[in-house]
C-alpha atoms as a PDB file:
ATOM      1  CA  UNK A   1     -32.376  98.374 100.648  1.00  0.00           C
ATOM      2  CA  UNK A   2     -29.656  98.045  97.767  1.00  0.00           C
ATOM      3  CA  UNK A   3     -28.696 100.633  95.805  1.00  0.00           C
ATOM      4  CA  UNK A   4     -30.313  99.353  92.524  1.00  0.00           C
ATOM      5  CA  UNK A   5     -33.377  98.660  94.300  1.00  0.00           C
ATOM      6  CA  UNK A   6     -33.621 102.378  95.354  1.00  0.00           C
ATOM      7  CA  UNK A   7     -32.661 103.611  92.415  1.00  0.00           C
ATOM      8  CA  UNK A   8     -35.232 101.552  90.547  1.00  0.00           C
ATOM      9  CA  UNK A   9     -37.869 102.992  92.990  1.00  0.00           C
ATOM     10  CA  UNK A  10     -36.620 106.462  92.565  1.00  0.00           C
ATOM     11  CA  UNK A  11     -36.561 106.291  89.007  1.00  0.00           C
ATOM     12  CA  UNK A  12     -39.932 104.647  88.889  1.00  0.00           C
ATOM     13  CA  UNK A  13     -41.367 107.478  91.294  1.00  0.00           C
ATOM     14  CA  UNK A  14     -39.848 110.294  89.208  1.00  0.00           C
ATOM     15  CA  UNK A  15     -40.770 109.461  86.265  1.00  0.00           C
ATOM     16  CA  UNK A  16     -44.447 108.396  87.359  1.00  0.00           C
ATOM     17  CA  UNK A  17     -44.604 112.059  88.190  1.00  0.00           C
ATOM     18  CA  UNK A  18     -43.519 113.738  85.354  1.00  0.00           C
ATOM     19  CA  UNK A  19     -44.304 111.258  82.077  1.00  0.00           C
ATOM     20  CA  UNK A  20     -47.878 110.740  82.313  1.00  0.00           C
ATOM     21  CA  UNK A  21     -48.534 114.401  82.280  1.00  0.00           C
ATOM     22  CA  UNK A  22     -48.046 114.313  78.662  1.00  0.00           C
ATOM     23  CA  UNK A  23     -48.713 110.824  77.675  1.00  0.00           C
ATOM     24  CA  UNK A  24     -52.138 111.220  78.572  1.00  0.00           C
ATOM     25  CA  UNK A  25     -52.518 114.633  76.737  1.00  0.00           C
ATOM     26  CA  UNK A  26     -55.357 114.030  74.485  1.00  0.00           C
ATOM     27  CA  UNK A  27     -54.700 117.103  72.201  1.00  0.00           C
ATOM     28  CA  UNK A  28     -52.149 115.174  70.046  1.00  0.00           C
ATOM     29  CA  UNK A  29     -54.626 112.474  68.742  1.00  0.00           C
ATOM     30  CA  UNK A  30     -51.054 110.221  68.990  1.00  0.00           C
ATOM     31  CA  UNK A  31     -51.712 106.539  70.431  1.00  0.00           C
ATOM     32  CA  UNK A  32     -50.116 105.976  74.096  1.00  0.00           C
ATOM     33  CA  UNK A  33     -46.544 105.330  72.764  1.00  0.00           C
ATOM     34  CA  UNK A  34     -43.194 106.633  73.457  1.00  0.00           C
ATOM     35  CA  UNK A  35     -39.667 105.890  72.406  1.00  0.00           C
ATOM     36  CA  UNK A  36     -37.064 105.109  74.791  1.00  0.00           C
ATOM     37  CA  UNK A  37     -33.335 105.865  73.431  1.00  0.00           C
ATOM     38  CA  UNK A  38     -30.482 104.456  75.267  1.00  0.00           C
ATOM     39  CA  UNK A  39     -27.359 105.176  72.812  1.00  0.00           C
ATOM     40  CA  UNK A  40     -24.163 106.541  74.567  1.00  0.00           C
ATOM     41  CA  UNK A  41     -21.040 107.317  72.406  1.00  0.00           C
ATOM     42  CA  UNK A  42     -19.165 108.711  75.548  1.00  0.00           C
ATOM     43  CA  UNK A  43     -19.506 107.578  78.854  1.00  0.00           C
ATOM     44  CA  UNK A  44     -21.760 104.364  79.087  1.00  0.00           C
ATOM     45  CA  UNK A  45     -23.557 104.724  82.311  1.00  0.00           C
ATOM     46  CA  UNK A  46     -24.280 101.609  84.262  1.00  0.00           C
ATOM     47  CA  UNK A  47     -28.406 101.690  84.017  1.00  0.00           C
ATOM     48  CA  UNK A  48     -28.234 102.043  80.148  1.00  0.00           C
ATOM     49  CA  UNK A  49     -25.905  98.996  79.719  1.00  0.00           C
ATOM     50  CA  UNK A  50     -27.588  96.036  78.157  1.00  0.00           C
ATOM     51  CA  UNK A  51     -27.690  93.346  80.205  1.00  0.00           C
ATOM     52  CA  UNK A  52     -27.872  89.126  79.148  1.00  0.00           C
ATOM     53  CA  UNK A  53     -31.286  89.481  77.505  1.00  0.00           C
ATOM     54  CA  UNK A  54     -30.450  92.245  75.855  1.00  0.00           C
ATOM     55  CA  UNK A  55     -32.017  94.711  77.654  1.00  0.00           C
ATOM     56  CA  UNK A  56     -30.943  97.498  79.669  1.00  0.00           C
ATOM     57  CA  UNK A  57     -31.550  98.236  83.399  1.00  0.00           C
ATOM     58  CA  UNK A  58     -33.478 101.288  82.460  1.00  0.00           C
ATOM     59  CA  UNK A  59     -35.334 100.000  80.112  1.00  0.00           C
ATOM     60  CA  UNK A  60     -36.942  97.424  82.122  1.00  0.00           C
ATOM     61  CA  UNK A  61     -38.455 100.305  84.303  1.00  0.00           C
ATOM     62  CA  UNK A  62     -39.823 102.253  81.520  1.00  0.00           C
ATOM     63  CA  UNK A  63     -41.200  99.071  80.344  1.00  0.00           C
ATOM     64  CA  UNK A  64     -42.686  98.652  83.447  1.00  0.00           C
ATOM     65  CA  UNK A  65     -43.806 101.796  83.958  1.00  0.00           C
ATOM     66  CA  UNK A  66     -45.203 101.980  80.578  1.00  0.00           C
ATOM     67  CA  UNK A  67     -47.184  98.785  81.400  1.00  0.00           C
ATOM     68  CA  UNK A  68     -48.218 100.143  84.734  1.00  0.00           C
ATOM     69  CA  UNK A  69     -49.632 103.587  82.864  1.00  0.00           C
ATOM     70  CA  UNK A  70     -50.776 102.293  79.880  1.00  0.00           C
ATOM     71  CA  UNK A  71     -48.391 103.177  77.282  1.00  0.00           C
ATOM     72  CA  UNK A  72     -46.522 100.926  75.001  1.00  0.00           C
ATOM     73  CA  UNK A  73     -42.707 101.948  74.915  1.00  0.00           C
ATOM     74  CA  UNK A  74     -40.234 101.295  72.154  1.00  0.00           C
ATOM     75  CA  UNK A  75     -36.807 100.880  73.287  1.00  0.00           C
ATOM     76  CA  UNK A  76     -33.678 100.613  71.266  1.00  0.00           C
ATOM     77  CA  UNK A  77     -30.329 101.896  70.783  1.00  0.00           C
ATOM     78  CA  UNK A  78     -30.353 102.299  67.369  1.00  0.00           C
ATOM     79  CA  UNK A  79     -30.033 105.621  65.962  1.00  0.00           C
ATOM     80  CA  UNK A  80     -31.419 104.786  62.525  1.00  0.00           C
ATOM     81  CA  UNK A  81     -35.275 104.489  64.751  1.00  0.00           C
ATOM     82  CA  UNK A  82     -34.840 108.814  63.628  1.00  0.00           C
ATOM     83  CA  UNK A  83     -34.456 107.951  59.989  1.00  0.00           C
ATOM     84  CA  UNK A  84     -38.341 106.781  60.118  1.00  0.00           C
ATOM     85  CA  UNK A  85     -41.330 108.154  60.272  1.00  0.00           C
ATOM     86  CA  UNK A  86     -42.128 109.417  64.182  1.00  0.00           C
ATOM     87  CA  UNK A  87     -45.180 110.508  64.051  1.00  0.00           C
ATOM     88  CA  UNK A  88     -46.432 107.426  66.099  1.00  0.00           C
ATOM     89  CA  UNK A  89     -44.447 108.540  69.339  1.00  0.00           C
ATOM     90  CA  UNK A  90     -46.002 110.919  71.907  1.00  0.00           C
ATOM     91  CA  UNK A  91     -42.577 111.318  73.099  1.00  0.00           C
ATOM     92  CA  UNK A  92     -39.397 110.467  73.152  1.00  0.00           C
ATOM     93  CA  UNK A  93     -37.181 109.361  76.574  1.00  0.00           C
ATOM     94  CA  UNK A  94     -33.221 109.565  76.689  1.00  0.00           C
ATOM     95  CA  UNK A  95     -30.706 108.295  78.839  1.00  0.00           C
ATOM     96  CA  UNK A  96     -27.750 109.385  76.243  1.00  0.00           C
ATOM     97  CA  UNK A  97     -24.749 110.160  76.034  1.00  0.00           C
ATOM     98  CA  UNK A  98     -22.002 111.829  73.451  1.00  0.00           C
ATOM     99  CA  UNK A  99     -22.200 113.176  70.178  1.00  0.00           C
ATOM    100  CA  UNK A 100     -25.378 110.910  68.411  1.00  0.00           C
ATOM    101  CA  UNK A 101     -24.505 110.775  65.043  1.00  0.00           C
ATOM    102  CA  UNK A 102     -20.753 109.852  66.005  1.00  0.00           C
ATOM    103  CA  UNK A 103     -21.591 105.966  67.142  1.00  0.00           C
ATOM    104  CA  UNK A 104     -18.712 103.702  67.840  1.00  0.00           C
ATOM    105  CA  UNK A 105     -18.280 100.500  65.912  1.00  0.00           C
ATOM    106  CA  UNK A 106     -20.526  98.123  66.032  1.00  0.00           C
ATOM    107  CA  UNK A 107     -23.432 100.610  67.032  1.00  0.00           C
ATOM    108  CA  UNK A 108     -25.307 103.061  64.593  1.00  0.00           C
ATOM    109  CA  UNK A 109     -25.552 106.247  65.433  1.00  0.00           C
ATOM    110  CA  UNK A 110     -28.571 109.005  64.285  1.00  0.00           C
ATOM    111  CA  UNK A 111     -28.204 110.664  60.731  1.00  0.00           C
ATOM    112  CA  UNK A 112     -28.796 114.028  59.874  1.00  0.00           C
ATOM    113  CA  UNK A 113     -31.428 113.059  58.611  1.00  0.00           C
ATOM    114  CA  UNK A 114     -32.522 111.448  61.651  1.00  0.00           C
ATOM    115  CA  UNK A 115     -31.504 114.520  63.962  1.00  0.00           C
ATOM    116  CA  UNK A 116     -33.477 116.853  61.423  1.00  0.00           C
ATOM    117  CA  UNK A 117     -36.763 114.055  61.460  1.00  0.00           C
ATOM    118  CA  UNK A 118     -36.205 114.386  65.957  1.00  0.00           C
ATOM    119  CA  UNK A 119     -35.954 118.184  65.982  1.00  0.00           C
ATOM    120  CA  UNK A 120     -38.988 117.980  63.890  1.00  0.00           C
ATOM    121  CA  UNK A 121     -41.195 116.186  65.613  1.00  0.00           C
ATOM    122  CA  UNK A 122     -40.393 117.810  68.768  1.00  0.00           C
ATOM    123  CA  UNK A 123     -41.119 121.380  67.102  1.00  0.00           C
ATOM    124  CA  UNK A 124     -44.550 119.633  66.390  1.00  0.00           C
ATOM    125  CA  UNK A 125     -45.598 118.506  69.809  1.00  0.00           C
ATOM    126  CA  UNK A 126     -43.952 115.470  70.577  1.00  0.00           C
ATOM    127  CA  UNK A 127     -42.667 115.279  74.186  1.00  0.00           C
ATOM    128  CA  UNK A 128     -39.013 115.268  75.350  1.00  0.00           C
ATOM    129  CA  UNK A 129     -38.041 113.634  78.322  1.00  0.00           C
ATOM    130  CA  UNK A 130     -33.885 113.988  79.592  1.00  0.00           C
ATOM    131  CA  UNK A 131     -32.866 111.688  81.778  1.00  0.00           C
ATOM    132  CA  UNK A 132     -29.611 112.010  84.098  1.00  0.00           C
ATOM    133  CA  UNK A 133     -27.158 112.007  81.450  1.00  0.00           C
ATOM    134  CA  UNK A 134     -29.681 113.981  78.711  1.00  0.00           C
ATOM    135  CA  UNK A 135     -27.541 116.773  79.346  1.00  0.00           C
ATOM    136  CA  UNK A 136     -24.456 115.195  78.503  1.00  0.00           C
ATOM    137  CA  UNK A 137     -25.428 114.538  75.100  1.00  0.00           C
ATOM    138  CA  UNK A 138     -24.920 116.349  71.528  1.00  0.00           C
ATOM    139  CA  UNK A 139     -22.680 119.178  73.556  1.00  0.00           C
ATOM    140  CA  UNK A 140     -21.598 122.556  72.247  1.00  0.00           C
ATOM    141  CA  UNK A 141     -17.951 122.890  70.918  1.00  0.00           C
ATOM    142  CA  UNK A 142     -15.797 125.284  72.862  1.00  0.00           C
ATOM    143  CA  UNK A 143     -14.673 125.824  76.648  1.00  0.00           C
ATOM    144  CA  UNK A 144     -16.979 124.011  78.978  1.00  0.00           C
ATOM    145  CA  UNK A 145     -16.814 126.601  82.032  1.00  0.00           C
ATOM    146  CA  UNK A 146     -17.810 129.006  79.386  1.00  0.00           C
ATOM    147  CA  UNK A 147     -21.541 130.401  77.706  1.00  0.00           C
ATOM    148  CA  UNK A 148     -20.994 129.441  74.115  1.00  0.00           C
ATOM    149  CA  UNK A 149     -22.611 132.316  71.930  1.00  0.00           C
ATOM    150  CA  UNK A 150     -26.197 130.837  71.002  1.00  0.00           C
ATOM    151  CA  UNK A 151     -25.140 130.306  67.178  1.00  0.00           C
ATOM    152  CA  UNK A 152     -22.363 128.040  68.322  1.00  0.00           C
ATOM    153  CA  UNK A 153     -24.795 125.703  70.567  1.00  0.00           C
ATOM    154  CA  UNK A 154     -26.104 122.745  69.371  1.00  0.00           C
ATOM    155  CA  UNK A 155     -29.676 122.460  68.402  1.00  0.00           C
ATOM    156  CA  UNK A 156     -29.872 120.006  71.014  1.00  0.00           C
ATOM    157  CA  UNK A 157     -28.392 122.190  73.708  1.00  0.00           C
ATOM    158  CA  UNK A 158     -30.621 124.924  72.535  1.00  0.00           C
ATOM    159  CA  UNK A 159     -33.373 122.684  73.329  1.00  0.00           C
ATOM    160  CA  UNK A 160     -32.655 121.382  76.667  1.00  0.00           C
ATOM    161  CA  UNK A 161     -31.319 124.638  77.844  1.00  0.00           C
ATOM    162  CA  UNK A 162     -28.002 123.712  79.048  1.00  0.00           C
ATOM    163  CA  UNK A 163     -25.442 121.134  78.763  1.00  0.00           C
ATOM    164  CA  UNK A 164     -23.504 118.765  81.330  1.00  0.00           C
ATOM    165  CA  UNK A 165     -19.692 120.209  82.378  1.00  0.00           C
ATOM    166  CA  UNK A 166     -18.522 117.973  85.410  1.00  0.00           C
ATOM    167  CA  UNK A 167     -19.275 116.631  88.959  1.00  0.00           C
ATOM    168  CA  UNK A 168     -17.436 116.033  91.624  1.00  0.00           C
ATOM    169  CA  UNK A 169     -16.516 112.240  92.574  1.00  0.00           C
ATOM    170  CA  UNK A 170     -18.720 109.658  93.022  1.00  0.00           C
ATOM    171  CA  UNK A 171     -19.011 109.116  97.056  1.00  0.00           C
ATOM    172  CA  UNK A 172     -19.919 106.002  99.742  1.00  0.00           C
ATOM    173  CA  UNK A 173     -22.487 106.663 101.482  1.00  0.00           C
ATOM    174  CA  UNK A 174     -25.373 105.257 103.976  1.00  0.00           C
ATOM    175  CA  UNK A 175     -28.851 105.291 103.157  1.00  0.00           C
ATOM    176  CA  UNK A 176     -30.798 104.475 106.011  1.00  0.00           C
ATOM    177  CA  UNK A 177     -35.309 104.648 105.233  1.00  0.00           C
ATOM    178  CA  UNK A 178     -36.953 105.805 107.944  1.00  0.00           C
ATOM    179  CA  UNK A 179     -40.306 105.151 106.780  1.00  0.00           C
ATOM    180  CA  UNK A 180     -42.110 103.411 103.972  1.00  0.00           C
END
């Protein structure tokens, strides 16, 4: 088995665990529909990069998934999406990176307003789904091996409950399945 192909399958597995318990919440009265958000300011990882048709990796397979469960998914990279209303989303999916609102050229990163319109929505029951690099995203200022007093965290930290500060290097290794 490739890598890609397990980590499609692992990603597909995980995530069929843990979405659906509340996309098919009926106590929101929201349609089946979530948004997935892609943007990375910092470190693009490979999954999240677009690919010919203009599509990311990862997006594919919460396409798929969505398909597969019922949901319709959204998917951009755009930060403006936050600038609109959101109160069509039963939750929102990242595989982010970076400070947001700081986009690099030729990408647009989420307002303040947008952050604000996020945090609100999630305050009023929309799901919040981190993937991987979730953690890595909208960081507290200040040393990274230490707490940061909970006035200097970001809302987005606060959130989450911790942030991202380092791994080791990335290793070969075998992967041999054993069964099915």
């Amino acid at each position: 088995m490739k890598r890609r192909d397990f980590l499609q399958t692992a990603v597909f597995a995980a995530s069929t665990l843990a979405v659906p318990t509340f996309l098919h919440s009926e106590e929101t009265g929201k349609a089946n529909k979530i948004l997935y958000f892609d943007l990375s300011t910092a470190w693009e990882h490979p999954p999240t990069v677009n690919e010919a048709d203009g599509t990311s990796f990862s997006a594919k397979i919460i396409k798929r998934l969505g398909e597969k469960l019922g949901f319709e998914v959204d998917v951009t990279k755009d930060g403006s999406v936050f600038d609109k209303n959101l109160s069509s989303y039963k939750a929102f999916v990242f595989y982010t990176c970076g400070d947001l609102d700081k986009a690099p050229a030729g990408k647009t990163g989420v307002s303040s307003t947008g952050e604000k319109n996020l945090f609100a929505a999630i305050r009023s029951g929309t799901g919040f789904f981190g993937i991987h690099s979730a953690t890595d995203t909208w960081k507290a200022a200040g040393e990274s091996f230490e707490n940061q007093p909970v006035d200097k965290r970001t809302e987005y930290i606060k959130m989450i409950g911790g942030q991202f500060i380092t791994h080791g290097k990335i290793q070969e290794t075998t992967l041999r399945i054993t069964e099915p």
